[in-house]
Protein backbone atom coordinates (compact mmCIF):
# COMPACT_ATOMS: atom_id res chain seq x y z
CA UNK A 1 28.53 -31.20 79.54
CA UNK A 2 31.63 -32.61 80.75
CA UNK A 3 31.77 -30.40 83.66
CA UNK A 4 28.46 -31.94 84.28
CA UNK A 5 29.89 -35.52 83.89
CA UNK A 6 33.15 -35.33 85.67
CA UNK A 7 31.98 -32.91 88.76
CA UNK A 8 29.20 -35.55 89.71
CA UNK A 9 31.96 -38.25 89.92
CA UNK A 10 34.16 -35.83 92.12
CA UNK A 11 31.07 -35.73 94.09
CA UNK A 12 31.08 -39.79 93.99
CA UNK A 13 34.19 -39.88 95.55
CA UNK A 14 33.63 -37.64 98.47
CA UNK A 15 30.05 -39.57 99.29
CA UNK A 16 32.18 -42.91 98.93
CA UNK A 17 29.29 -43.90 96.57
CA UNK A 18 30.96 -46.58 93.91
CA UNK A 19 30.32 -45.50 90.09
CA UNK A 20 31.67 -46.87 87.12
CA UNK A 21 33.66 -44.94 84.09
CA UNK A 22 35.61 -45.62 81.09
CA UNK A 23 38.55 -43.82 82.10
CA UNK A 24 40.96 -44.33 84.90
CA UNK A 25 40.75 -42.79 88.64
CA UNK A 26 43.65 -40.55 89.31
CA UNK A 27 42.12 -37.72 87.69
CA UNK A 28 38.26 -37.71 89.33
CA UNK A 29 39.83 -38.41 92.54
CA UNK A 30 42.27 -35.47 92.22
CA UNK A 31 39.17 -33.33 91.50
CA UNK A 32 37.45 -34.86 94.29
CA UNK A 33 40.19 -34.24 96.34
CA UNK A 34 40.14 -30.37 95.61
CA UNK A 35 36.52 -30.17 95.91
CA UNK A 36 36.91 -32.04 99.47
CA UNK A 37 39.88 -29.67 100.50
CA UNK A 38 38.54 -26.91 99.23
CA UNK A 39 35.19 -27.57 101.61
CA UNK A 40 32.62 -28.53 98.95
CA UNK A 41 29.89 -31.26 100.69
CA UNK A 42 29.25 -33.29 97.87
CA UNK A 43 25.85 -32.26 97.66
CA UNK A 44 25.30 -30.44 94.09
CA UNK A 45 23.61 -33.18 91.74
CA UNK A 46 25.18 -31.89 88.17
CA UNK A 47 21.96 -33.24 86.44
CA UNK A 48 22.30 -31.59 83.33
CA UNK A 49 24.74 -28.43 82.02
CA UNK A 50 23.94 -24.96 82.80
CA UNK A 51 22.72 -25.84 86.32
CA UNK A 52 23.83 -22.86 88.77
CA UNK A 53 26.69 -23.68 91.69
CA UNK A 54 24.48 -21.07 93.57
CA UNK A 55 26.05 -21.63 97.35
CA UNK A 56 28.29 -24.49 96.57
CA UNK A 57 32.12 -24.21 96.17
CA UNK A 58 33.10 -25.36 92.73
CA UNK A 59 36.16 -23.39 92.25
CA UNK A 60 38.45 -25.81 94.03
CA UNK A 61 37.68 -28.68 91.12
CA UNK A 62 38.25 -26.33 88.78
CA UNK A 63 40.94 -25.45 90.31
CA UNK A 64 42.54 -28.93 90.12
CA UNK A 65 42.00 -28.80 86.31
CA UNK A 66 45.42 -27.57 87.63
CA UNK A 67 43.42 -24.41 85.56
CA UNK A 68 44.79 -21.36 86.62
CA UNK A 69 47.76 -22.50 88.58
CA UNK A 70 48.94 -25.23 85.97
CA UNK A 71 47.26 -25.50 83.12
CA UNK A 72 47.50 -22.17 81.63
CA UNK A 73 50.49 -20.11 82.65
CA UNK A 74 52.65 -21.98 85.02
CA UNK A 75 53.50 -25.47 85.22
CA UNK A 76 52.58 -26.51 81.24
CA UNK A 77 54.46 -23.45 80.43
CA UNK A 78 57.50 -24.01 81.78
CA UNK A 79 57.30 -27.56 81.30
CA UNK A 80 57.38 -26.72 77.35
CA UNK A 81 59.91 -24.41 77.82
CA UNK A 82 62.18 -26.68 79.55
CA UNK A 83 61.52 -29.16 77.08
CA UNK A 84 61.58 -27.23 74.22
CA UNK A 85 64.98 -25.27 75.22
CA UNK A 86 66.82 -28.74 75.95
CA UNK A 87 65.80 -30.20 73.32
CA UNK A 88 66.73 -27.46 70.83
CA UNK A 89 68.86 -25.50 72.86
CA UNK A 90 67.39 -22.34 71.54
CA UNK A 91 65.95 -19.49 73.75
CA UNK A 92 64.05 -18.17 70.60
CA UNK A 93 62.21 -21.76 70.15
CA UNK A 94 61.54 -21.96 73.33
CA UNK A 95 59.88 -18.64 73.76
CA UNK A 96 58.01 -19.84 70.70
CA UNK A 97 57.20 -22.98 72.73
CA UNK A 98 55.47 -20.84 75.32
CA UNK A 99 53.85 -17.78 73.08
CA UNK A 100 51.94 -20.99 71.47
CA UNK A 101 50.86 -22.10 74.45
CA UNK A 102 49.77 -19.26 76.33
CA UNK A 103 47.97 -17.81 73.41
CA UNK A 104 45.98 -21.11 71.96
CA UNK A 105 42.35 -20.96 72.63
CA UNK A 106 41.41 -24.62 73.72
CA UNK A 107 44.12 -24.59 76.04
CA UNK A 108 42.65 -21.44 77.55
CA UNK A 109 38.90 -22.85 77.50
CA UNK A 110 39.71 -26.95 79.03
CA UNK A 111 41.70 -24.97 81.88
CA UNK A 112 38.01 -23.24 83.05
CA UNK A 113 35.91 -26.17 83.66
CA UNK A 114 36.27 -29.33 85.50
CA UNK A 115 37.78 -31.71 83.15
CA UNK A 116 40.40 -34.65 83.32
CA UNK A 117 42.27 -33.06 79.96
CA UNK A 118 44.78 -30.02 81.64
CA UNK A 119 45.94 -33.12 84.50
CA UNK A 120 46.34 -35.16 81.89
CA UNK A 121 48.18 -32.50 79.74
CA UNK A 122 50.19 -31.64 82.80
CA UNK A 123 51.51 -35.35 83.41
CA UNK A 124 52.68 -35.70 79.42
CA UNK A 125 54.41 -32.95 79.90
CA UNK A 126 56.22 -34.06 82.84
CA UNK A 127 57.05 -36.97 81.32
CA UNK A 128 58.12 -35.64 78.38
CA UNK A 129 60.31 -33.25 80.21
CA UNK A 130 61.34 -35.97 82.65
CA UNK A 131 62.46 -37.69 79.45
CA UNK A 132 64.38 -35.48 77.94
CA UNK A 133 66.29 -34.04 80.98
CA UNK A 134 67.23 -37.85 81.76
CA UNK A 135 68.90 -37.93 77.73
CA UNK A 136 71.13 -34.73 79.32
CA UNK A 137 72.09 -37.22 82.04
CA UNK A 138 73.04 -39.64 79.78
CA UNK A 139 76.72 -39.21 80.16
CA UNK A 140 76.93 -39.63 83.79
CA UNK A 141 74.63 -42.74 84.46
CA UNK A 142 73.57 -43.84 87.37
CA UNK A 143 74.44 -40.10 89.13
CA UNK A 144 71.67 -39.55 91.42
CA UNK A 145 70.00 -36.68 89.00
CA UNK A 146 70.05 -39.12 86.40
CA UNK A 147 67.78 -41.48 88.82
CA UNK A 148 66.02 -38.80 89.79
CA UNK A 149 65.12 -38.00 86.09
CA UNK A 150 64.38 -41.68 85.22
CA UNK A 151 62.17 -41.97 87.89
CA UNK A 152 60.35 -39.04 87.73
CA UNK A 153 59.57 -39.81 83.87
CA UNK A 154 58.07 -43.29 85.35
CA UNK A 155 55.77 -41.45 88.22
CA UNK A 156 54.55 -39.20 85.13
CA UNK A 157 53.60 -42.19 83.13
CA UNK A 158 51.62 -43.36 85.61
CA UNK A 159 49.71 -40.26 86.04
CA UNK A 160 49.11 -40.18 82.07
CA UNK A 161 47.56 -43.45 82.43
CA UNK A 162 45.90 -42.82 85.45
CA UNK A 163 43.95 -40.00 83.75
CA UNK A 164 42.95 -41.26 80.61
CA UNK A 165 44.34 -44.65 78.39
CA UNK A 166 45.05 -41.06 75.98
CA UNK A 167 48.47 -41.57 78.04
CA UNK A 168 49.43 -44.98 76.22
CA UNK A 169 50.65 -42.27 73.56
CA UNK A 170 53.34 -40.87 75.81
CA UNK A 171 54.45 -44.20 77.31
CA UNK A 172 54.78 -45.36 73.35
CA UNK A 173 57.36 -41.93 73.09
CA UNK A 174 59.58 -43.08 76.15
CA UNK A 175 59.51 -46.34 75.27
CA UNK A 176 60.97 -45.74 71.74
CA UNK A 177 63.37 -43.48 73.36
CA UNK A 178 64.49 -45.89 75.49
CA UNK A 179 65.05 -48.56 72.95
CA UNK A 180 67.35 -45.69 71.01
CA UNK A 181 69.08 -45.84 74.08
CA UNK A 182 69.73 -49.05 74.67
CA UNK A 183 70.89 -49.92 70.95
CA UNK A 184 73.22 -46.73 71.09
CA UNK A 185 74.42 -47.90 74.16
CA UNK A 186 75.86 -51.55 72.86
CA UNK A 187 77.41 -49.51 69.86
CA UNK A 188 78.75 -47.69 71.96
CA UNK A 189 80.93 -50.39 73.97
CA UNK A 190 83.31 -52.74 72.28
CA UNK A 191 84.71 -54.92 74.88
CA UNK A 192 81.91 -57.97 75.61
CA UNK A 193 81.91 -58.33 79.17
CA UNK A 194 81.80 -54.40 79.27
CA UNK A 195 78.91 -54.81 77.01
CA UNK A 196 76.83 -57.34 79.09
CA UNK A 197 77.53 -55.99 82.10
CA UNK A 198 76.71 -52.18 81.40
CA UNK A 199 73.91 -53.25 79.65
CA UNK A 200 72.25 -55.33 81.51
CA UNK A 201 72.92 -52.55 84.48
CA UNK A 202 70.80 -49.82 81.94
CA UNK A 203 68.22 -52.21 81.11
CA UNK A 204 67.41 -53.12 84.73
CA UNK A 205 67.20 -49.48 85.68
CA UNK A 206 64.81 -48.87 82.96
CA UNK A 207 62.78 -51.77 83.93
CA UNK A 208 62.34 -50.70 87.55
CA UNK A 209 61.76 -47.28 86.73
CA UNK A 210 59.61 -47.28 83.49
CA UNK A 211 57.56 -50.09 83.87
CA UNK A 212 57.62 -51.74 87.45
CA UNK A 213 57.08 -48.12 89.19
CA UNK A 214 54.13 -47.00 87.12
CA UNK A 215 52.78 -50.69 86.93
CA UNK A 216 52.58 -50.19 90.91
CA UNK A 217 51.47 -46.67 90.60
CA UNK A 218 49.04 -47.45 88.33
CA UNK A 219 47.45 -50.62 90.85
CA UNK A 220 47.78 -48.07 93.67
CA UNK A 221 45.44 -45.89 92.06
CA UNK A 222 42.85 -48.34 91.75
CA UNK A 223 43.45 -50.02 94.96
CA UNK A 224 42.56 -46.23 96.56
CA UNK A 225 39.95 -46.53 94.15
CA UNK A 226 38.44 -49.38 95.45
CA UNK A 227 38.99 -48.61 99.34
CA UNK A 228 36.99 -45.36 98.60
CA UNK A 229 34.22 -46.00 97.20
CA UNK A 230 32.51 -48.45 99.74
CA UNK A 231 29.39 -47.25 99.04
CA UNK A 232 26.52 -49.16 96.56
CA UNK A 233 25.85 -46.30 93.95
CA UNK A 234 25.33 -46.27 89.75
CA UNK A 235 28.15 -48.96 88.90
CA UNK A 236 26.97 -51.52 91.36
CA UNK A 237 25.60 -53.29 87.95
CA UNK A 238 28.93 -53.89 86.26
CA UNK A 239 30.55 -55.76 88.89
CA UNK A 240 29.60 -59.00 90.03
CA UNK A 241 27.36 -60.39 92.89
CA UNK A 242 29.95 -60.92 94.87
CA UNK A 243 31.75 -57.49 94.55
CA UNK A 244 28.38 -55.58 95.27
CA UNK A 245 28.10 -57.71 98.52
CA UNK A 246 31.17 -55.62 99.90
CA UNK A 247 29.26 -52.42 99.05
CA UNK A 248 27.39 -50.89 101.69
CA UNK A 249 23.40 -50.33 101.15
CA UNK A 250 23.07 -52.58 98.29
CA UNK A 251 20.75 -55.30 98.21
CA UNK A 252 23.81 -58.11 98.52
CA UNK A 253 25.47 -56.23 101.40
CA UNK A 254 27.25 -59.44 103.51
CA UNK A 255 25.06 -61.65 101.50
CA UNK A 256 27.23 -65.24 101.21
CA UNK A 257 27.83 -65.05 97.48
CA UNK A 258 29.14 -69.10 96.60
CA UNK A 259 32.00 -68.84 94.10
């Protein structure tokens, strides 16, 4: 069923036709994307579940439920090892990590179909990984690895939230992490202008990279979002009359809306 669901709004995207869902873009437009790429027309309807693919090409939207490539074996995997291992520093906990994960069932099934959950998996990974491989920075701040770390764990927070709001859980981990951070970080320094200075130095860089970066992410998506789908389709009806009138073929199409 959720193939059904989330393969008709990949098709949305590449007809441009505007639609209207609870969850955020990145991940149907990634799937659209790989169907687009991958040279499928937009043409199957997905009515209802069990409908056959017969000549269409599918396999690149499952594909981008990073399936095989990501979700499964590769990426996840050594995401969770990497995280796992500098976390605990143990090879046998880590190999743990990864027997779990190749071997557990819904992991295997969500990574078949088209569905939002393995890019979404993928992108909490990354930013728990991203996280944790900025803590092993934390004695040489400000080195360019340890911007490229903080940064990277703001670009994956905006993909969690860009898939599903599921993702607020995530940004809730790095923030607490970063508020351990900062507190161990003024009992760390004893001299006051040291203190204020260092400080404030760490909590702009956390700022820009944790919460102005994804914020603008995050808009991006949607502004793509928007730009796309120019097309009058099945959301028309939750916007206003002046938002339809920008959509092509509906009934308010350049239609003077007063304010």
């Amino acid at each position: 069923w959720d193939e059904t669901h989330f393969g008709k709004m990949g098709s949305y995207y590449i007809n441009r036709t505007f639609f209207f869902d609870v969850h955020p873009p990145l991940g149907k437009m990634l799937i659209g994307l790989a169907g687009y790429l991958s040279g499928y027309d937009g043409t199957f309807p997905f009515q209802k579940p069990g409908d056959r693919y017969e000549q269409h090409n599918y396999m690149g939207m499952r594909g981008v439920s990073l399936s095989r490539l990501v979700s499964s074996l590769l990426a996840l995997l050594c995401l969770s090892v990497q995280s796992v291992l500098e976390l605990s520093r143990s090879l046998p906990a880590a190999l743990l990590a990864a027997f779990i994960l190749i071997f557990d069932t819904g992991c295997i099934t969500l990574s078949q179909y088209i569905l939002l959950d393995p890019i979404l998996m993928f992108f909490l990974m990354g930013a728990v990984l991203s996280m944790v491989k900025c803590n092993s920075c934390a004695d040489r701040p400000f080195s360019a690895s340890w911007w490229f770390w903080l940064s990277l764990t703001g670009i994956n927070l905006a993909g969690a939230m860009g898939v599903k709001f599921v993702g607020l859980f995530v940004v809730l981990l790095v923030g607490l992490n970063t508020i351990y951070d900062l507190w161990d970080l003024l009992g760390n320094l004893s001299l006051l202008c040291l203190l204020l200075v260092m400080f404030g130095k760490h909590l702009l860089a956390r700022v820009l990279c944790l919460i102005l970066l994804p914020l603008a992410l995050y808009t991006a998506m949607f502004a793509v979002h928007f730009t796309v789908l120019n097309k009058s389709g099945p959301g028309d009806g939750f916007f206003s009359s002046a938002f339809q009138s920008q959509l092509i073929g509906n009934n308010l199409h350049n239609v003077s809306i007063p304010e």
